[in-house]
Protein backbone atom coordinates (compact mmCIF):
# COMPACT_ATOMS: atom_id res chain seq x y z
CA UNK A 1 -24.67 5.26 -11.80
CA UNK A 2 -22.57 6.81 -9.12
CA UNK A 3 -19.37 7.78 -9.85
CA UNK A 4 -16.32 5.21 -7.87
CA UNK A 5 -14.62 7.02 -5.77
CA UNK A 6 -10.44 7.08 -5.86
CA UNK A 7 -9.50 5.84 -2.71
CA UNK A 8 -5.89 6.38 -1.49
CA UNK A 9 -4.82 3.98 0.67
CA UNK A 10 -2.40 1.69 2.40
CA UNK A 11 -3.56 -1.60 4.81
CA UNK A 12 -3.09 0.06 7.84
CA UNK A 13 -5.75 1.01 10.95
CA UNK A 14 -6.46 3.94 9.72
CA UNK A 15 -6.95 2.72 5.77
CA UNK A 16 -8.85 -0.09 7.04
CA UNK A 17 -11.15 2.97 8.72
CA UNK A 18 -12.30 4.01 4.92
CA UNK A 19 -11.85 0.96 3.05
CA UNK A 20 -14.68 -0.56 5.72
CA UNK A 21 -16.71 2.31 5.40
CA UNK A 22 -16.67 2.09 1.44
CA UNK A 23 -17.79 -1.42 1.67
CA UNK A 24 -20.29 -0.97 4.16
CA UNK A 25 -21.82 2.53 2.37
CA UNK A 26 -22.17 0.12 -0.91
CA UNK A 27 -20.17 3.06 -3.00
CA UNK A 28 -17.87 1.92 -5.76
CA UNK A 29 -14.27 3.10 -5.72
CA UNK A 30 -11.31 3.15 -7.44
CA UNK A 31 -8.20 1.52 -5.18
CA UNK A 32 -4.62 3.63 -5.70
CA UNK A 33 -2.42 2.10 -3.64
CA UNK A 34 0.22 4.68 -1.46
CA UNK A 35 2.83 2.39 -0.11
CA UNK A 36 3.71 4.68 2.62
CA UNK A 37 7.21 2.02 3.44
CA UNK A 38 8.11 3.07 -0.19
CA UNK A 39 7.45 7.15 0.60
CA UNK A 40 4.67 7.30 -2.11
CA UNK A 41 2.98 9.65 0.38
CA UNK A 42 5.76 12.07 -0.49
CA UNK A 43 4.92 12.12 -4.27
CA UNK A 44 3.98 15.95 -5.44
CA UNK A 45 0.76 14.77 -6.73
CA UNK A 46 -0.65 12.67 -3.84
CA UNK A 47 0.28 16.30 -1.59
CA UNK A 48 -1.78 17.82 -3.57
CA UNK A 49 -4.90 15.49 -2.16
CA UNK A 50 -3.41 15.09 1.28
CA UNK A 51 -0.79 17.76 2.02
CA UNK A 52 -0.11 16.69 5.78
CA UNK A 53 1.51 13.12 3.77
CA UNK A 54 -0.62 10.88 5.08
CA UNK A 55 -3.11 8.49 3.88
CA UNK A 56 -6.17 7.33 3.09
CA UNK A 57 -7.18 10.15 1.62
CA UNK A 58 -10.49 9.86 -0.84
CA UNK A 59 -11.18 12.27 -4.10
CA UNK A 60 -15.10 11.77 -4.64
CA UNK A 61 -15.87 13.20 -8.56
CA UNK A 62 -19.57 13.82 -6.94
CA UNK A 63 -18.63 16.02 -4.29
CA UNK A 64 -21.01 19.23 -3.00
CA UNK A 65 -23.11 20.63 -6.00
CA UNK A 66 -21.50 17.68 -8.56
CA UNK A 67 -18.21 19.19 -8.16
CA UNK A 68 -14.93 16.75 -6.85
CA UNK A 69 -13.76 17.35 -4.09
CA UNK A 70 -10.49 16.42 -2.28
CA UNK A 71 -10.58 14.89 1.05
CA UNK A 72 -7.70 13.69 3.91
CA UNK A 73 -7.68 12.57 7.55
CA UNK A 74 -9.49 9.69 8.42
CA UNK A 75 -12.04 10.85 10.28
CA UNK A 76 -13.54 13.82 8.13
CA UNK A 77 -13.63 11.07 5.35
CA UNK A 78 -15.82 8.84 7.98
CA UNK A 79 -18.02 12.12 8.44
CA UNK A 80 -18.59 13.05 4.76
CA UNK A 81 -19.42 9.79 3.89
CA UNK A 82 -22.10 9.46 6.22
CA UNK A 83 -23.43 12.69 5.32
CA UNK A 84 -23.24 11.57 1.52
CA UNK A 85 -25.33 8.36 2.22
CA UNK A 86 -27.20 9.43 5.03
CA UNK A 87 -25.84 6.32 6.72
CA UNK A 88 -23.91 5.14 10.13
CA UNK A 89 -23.96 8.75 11.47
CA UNK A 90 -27.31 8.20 13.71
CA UNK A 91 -31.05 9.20 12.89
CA UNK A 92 -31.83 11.74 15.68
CA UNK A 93 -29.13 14.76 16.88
CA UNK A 94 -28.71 13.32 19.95
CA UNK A 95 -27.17 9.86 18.47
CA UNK A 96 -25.14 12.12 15.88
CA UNK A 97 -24.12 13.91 19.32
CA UNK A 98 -23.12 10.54 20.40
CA UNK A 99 -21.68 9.38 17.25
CA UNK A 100 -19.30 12.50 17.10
CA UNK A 101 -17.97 12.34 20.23
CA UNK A 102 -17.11 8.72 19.97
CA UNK A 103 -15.81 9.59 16.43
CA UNK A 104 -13.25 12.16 18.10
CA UNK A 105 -12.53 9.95 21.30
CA UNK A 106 -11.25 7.82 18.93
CA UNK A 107 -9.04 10.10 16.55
CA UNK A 108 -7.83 11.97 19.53
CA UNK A 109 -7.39 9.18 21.40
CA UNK A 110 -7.52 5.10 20.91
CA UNK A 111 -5.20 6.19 17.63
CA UNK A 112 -2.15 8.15 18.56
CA UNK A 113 -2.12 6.36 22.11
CA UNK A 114 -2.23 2.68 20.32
CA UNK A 115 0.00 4.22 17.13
CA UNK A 116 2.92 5.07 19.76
CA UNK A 117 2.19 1.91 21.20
CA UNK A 118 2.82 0.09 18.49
CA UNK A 119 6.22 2.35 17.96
CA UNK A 120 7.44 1.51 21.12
CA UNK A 121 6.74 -2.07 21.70
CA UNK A 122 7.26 -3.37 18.53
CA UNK A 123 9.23 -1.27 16.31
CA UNK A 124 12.01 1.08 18.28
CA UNK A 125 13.17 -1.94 19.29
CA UNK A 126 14.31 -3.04 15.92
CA UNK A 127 15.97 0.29 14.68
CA UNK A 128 19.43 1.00 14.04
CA UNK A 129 20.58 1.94 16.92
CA UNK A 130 18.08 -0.09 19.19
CA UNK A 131 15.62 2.09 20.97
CA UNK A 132 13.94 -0.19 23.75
CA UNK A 133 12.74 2.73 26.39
CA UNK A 134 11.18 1.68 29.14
CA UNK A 135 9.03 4.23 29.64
CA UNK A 136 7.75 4.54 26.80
CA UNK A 137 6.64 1.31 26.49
CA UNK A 138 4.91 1.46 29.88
CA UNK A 139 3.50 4.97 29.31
CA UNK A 140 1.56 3.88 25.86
CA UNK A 141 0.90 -0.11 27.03
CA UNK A 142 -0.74 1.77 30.22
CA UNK A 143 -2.89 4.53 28.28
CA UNK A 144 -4.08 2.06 25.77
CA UNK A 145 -5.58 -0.10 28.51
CA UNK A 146 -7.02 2.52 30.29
CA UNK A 147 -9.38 4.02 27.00
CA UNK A 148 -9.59 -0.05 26.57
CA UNK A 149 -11.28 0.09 29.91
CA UNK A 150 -13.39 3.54 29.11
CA UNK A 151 -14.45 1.72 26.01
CA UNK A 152 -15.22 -1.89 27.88
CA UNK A 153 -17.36 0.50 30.11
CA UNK A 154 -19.06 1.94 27.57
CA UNK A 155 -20.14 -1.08 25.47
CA UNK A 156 -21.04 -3.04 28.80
CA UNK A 157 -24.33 -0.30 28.68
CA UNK A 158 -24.28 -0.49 24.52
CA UNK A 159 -24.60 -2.93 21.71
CA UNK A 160 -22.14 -0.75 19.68
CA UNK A 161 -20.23 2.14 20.68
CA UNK A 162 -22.51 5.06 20.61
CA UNK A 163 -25.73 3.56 21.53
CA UNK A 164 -27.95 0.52 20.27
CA UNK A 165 -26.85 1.14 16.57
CA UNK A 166 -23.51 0.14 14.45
CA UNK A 167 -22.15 3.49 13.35
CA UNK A 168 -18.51 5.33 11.44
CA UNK A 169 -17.89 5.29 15.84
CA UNK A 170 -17.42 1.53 15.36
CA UNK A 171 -15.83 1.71 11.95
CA UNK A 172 -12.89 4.19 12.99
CA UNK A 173 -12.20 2.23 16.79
CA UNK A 174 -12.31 -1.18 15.69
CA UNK A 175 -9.37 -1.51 13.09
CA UNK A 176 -7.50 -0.26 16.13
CA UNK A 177 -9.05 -2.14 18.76
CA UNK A 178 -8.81 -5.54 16.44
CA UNK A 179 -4.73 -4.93 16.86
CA UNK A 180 -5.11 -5.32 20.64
CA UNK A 181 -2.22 -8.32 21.11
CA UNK A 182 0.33 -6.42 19.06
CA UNK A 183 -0.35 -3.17 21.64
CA UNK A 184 0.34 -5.70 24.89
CA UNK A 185 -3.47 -5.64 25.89
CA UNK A 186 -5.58 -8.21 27.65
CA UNK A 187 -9.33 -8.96 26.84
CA UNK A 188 -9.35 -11.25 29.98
CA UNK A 189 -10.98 -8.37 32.22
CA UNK A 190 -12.71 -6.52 28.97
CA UNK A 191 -16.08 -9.17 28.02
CA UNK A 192 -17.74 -6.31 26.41
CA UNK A 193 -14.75 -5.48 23.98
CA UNK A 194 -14.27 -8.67 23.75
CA UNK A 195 -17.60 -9.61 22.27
CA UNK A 196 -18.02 -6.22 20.19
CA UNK A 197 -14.71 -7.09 18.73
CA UNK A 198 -15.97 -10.33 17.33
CA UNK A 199 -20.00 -8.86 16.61
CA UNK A 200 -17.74 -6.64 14.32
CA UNK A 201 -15.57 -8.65 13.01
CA UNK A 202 -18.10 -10.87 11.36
CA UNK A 203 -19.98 -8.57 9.42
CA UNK A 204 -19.00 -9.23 5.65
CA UNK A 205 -17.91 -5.33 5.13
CA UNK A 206 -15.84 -5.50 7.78
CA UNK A 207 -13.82 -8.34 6.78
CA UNK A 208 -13.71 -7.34 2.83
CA UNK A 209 -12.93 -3.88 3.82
CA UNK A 210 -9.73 -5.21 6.32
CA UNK A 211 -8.85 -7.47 3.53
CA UNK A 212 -8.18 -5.10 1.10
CA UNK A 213 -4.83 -5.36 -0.21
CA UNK A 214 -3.79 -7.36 2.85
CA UNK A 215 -1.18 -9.27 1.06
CA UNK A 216 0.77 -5.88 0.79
CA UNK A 217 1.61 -5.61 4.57
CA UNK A 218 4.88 -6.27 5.58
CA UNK A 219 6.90 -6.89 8.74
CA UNK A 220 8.04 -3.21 9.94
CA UNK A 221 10.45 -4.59 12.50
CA UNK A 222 12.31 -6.42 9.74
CA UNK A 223 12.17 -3.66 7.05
CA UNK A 224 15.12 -1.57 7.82
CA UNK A 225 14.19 0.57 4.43
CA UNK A 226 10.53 1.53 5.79
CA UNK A 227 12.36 2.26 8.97
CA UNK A 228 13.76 4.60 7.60
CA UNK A 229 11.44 6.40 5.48
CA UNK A 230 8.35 6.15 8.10
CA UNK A 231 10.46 7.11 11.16
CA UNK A 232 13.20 9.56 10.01
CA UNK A 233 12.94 13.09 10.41
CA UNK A 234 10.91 14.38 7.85
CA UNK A 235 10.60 18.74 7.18
């Protein structure tokens, strides 16, 4: 029997990204919970797994040649996995091609753009002092919808997001995507995001893997101490 992999994680976009792709791969894990409004993703021994102090981060006891192996950011997770199972990361190098790129459009993209979006829009706001900028908020609301509108484009041509099969592409975008109300968006002018949103939101991984410790969220623009610790100034 395979060994579970530890899974460090918090119910967030991006550990939503590996708790969907867990579910999805079939692969048992082990759930350690890193409540990043608390600062666990300070602790000594969790930088020791992730040392840029964020999460999910995954340590798989099976790792290359049956040794473990540490593993952090969201994306390479999404990547070894694949590899591991042979699964979601397309059958032919042209679909891995597309697959990658997709992958990276994301992480480079669809995430820090709708992350400061979020920021701005929702949480500055609330902060002691108040931080409601303007421009900000327009500069992220307006970058979101335009890679909304590259990715609209994109699945208007495509089932899923890098061709005719459901791939890590989908897994990493959609958490994000899924948020699209709290980041100010519209789906009014988007009917192929709007309909991959919902093809992916059904599937039974999906919705165990976004469930996952759900009950552990809490309201960032009323937790003054998560403020605090998430937004402050950290060496």
């Amino acid at each position: 029997m395979t060994a579970p992999i530890d899974l460090y994680y918090w119910p967030t976009p991006n550990g939503w990204k590996i708790s969907i792709a867990l579910e999805e791969m079939g692969l048992p894990y082990d759930l350690h919970l890193i409540d990043i409004g608390a600062g666990d993703q300070f602790d000594p021994d969790f930088l020791k797994i992730a040392p840029n102090n964020r999460m999910p981060a995954i340590v798989d006891p099976d790792g290359p040649d049956g040794a473990p192996i540490a593993i952090f950011e969201s994306g390479a997770i999404l990547q070894y996995l694949a590899r591991k199972t042979g699964r979601f990361c397309g059958d032919t190098e042209r679909s891995r091609i597309a697959v990658d790129q997709w992958l990276m459009w994301q992480m480079g993209g669809v995430g820090p753009m709708a992350g400061q979006a979020h920021h701005f829009l929702k949480y500055a706001p609330s902060m002691e002092p108040p931080n409601d900028l303007p421009y900000a908020k327009d500069r992220y609301r307006n970058e979101v919808a335009r890679l909304y509108g590259v990715l609209d484009r994109q699945l208007a041509q495509n089932a899923f997001v890098a061709g005719d099969f459901y791939s890590i592409a989908d897994m990493a975008i959609w958490p994000w995507a899924s948020l699209w109300e709290g980041q100010e968006q519209t789906l009014d002018d988007k009917p192929h995001l709007k309909r991959w949103l919902e093809t992916v939101g059904e599937r039974p991984a999906v919705q165990k893997g976004r469930a996952l410790a759900a009950e552990k969220r809490s309201n960032l623009q009323s937790d003054k101490k998560a403020q605090e610790i998430l937004f402050k100034k950290q060496a």
